[in-house]
Protein backbone atom coordinates (compact mmCIF):
# COMPACT_ATOMS: atom_id res chain seq x y z
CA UNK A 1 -25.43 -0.37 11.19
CA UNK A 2 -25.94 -4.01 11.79
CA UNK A 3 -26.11 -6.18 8.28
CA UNK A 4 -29.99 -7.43 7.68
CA UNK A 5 -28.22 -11.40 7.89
CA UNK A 6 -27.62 -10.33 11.67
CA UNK A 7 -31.33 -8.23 12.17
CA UNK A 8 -32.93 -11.44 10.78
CA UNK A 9 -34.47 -14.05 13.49
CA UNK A 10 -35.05 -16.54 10.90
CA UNK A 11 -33.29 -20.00 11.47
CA UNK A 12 -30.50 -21.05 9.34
CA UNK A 13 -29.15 -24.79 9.69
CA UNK A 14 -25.35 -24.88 9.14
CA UNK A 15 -25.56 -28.77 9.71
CA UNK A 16 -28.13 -31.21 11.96
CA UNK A 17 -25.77 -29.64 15.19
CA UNK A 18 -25.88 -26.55 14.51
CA UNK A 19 -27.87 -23.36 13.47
CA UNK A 20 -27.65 -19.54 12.77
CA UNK A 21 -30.12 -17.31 14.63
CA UNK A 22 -30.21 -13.07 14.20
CA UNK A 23 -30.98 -10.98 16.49
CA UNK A 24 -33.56 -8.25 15.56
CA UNK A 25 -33.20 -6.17 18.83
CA UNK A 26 -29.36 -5.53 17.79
CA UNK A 27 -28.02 -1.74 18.01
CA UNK A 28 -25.74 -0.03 16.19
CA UNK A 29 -22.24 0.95 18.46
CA UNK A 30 -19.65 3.29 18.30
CA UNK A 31 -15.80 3.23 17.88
CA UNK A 32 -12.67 5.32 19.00
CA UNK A 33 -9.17 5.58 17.21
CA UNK A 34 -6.21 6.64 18.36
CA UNK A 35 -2.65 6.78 17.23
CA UNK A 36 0.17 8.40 18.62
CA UNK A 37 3.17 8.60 16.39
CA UNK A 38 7.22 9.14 16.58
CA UNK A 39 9.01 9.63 13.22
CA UNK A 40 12.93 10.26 12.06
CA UNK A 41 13.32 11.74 8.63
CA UNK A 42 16.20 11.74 6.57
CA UNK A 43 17.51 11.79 3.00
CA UNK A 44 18.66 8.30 3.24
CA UNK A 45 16.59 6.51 5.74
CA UNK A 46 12.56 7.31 7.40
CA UNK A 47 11.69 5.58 10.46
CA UNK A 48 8.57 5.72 12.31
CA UNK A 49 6.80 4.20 15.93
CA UNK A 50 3.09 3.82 15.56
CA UNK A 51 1.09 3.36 18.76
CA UNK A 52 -2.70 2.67 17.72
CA UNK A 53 -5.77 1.89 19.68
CA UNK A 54 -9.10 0.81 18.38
CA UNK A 55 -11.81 0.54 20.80
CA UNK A 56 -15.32 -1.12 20.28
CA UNK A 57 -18.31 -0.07 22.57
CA UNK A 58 -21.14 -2.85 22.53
CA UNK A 59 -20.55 -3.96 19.39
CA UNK A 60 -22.11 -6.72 17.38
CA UNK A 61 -20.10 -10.14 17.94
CA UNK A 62 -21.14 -13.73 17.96
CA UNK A 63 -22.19 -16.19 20.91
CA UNK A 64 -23.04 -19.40 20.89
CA UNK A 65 -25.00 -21.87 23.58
CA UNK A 66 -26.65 -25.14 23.27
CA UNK A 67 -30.60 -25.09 23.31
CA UNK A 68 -31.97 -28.03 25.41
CA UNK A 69 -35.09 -27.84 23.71
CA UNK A 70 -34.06 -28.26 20.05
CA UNK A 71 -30.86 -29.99 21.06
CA UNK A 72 -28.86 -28.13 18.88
CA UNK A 73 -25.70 -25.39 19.22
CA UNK A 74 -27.28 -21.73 18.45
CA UNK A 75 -24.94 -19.57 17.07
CA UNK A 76 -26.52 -15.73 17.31
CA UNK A 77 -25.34 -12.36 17.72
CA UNK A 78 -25.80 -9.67 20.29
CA UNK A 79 -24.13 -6.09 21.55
CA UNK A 80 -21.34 -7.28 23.59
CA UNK A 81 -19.66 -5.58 25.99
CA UNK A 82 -16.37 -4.87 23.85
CA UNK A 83 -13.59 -5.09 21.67
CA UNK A 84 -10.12 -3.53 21.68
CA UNK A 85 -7.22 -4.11 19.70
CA UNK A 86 -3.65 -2.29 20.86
CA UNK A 87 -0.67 -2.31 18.21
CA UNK A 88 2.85 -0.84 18.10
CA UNK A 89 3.93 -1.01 14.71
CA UNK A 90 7.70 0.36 13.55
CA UNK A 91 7.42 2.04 9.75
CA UNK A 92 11.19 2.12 7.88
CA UNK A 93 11.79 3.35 4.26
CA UNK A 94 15.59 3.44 3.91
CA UNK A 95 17.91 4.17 0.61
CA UNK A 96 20.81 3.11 -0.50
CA UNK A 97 23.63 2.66 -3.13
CA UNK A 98 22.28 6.30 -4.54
CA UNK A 99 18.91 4.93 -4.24
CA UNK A 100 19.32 1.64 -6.67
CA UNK A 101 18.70 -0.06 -3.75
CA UNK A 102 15.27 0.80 -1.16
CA UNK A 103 13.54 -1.10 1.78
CA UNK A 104 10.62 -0.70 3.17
CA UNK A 105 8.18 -2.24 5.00
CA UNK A 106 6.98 -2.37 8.95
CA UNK A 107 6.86 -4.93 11.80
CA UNK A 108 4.16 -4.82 14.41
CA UNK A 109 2.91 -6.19 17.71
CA UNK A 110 -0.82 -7.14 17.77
CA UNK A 111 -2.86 -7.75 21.36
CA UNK A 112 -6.58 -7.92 21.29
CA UNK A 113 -9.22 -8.22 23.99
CA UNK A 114 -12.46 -9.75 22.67
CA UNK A 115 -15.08 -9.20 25.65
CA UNK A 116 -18.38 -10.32 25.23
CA UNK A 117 -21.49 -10.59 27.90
CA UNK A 118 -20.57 -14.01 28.95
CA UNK A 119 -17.18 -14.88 27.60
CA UNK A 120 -13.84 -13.00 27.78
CA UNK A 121 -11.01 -13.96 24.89
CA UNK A 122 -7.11 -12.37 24.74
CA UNK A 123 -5.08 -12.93 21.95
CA UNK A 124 -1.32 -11.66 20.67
CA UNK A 125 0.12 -12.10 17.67
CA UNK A 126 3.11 -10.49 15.20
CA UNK A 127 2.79 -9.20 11.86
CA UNK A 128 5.15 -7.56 9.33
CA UNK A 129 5.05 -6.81 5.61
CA UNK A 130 8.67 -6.22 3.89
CA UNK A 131 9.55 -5.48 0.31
CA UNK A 132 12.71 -4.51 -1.31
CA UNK A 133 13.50 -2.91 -4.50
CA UNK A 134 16.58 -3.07 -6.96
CA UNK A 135 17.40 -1.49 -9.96
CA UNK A 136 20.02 -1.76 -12.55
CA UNK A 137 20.40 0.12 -15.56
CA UNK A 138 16.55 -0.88 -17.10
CA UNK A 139 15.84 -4.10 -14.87
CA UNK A 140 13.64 -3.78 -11.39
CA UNK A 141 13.72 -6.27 -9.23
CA UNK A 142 11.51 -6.86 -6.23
CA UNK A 143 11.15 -8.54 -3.30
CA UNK A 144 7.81 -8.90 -1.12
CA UNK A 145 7.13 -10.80 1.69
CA UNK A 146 3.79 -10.94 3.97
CA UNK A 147 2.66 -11.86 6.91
CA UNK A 148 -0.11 -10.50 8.32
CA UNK A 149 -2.06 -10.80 11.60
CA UNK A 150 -4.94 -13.19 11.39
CA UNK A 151 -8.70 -11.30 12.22
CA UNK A 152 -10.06 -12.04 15.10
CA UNK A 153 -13.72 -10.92 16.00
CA UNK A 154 -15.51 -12.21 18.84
CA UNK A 155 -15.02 -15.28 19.13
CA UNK A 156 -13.47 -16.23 15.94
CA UNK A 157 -10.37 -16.03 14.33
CA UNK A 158 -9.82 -16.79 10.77
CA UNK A 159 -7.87 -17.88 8.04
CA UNK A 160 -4.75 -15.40 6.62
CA UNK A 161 -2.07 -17.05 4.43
CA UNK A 162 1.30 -15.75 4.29
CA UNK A 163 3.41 -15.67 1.00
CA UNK A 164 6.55 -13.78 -0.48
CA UNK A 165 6.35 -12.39 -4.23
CA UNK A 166 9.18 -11.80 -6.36
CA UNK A 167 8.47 -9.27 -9.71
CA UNK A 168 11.29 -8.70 -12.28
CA UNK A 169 10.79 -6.07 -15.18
CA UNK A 170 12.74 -4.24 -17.69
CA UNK A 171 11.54 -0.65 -18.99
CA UNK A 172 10.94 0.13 -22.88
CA UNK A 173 10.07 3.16 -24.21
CA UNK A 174 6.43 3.07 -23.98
CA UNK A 175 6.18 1.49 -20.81
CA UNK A 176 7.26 -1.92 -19.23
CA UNK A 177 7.39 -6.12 -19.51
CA UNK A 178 7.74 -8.22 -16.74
CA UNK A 179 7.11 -11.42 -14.88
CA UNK A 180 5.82 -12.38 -11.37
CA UNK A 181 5.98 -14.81 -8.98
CA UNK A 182 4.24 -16.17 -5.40
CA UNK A 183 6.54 -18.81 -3.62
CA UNK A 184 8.64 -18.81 -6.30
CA UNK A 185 11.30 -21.12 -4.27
CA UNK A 186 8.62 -23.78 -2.72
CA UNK A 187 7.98 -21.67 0.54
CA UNK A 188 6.36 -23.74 3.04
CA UNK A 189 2.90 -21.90 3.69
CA UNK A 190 0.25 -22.20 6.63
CA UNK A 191 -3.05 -21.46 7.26
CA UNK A 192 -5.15 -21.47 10.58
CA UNK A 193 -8.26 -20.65 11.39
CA UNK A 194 -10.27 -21.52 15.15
CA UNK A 195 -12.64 -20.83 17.95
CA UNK A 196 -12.58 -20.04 21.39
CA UNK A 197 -16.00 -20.98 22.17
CA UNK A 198 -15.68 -24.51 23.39
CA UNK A 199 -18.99 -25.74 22.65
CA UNK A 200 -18.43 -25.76 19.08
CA UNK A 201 -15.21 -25.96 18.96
CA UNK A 202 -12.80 -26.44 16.18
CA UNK A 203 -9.22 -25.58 15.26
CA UNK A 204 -8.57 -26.01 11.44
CA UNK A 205 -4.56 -25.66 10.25
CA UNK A 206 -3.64 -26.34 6.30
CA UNK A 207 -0.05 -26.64 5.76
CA UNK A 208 1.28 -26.55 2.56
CA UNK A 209 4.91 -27.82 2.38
CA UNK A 210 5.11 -28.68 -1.82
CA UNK A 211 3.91 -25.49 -3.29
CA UNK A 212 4.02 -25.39 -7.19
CA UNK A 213 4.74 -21.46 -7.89
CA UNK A 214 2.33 -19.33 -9.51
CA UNK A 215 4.15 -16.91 -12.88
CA UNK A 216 2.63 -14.03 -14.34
CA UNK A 217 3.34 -12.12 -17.12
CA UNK A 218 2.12 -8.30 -17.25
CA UNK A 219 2.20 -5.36 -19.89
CA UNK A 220 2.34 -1.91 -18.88
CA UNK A 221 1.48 1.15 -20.93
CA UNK A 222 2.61 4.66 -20.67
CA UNK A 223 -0.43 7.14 -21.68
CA UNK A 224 0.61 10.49 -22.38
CA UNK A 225 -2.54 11.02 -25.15
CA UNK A 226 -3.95 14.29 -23.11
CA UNK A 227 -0.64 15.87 -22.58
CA UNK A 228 -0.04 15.76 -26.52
CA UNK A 229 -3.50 16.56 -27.68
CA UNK A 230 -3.14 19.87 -25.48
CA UNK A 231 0.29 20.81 -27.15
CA UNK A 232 -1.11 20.43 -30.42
CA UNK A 233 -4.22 22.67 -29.63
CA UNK A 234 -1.93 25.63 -28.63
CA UNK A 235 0.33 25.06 -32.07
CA UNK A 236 -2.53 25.11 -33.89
CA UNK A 237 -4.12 28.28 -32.20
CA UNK A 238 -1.01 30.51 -32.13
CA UNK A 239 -1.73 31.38 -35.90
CA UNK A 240 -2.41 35.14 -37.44
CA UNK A 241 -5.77 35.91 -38.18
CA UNK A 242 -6.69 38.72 -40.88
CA UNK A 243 -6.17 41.43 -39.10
CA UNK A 244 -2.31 41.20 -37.93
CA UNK A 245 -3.13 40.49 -34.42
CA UNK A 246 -1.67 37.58 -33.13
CA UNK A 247 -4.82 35.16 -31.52
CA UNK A 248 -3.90 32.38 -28.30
């Protein structure tokens, strides 16, 4: 259903050349998802080829115009015509060094087709998330690294950072210790974030080149306090009663 900020026609100034108008005649729309998928299975390696469609029938995107009359840039919303994304996406999970090593992860292709009532808007773009996992003896070490596709809706797309993580952590008895880290090297990051809509236009990139890295340190606990209350209870109930017969 469409969000009450949308359904409301009340004015809302974002600065003195531009404002934020609802739409109260906006109808809900319907979507369609389909996926079509090829997998390999095997003890040391899983592979997979994801084909996905999403489609979006009139659904609720932005527009904006300029109003001659108030001399200012209207940003509004309406049911557009539509909205489909397309990605093929290849899943892996692979093993090896009896399993003290494992990768996993996936890659994908990303094309979109924003169509709206008077604008149309195409856009491609490449994503992947990849993490790998060591272990030796009672040390885990892993590896993450992300970069995902940045959303795009209507006539927007925004801002989506990418980053690696590194964890290392060592196992005790009653659970494990261990220490984090984002861009623990200095990674150069970037974020972007723009329009299509030329009126308004704007196209907004932070780079970061000098990043300090973030540490963490984490605690984790093993709980096993329902598995040992339940062995006690049947200890304590397997006990003779007065009459020889044994009770459970």
């Amino acid at each position: 259903d469409p969000s009450l900020s949308y359904l409301s026609d009340v004015e809302r100034p974002v600065n003195k050349y531009q404002s934020v108008i609802g739409n109260p005649k906006l109808k809900t729309y319907l979507s369609h998802q389909n996926e079509l998928k090829f997998s390999i299975n095997k003890p040391s390696i899983r592979t997979s080829l994801s084909l996905i469609s999403y489609l979006y029938k009139k659904p609720i995107m932005e527009e904006t115009y300029f109003d001659e009359t108030k001399q200012l840039f209207i940003t509004t919303y309406d049911n557009q015509k539509s909205f489909h994304n397309f990605k093929a996406q290849w899943n892996i999970g692979a093993s090896f060094i009896d399993e003290h090593l494992s990768i996993n992860g996936y890659v994908g292709y990303n094309q979109e087709a924003s169509k709206g009532n008077n604008y149309i808007y195409y856009r491609n773009s490449l994503y992947y998330v990849l993490q790998a996992i060591a272990d030796y003896k009672k040390f885990v070490f892993t590896f993450t690294s992300v970069q995902l596709s940045h959303p795009f809706w209507g006539e927007t797309v925004s801002e989506r950072n990418s980053y690696n993580e590194y964890n290392l952590s060592y196992k005790v008895p009653w659970g494990q210790v261990g220490i984090s880290s984002t861009n623990l090297f200095g990674e150069k990051s970037k974020s972007h974030s723009y329009t299509y809509n030329t009126t308004v236009a704007y196209d907004k990139i932070n780079s970061f080149n000098k990043q300090y890295p973030s540490f963490e340190l984490y605690l984790s606990f093993n709980l096993d306090w329902g598995k040992q209350y339940k062995s006690r209870g049947k200890n304590l109930n397997n006990s003779d009663n007065s009459d020889g017969v044994l009770q459970k």
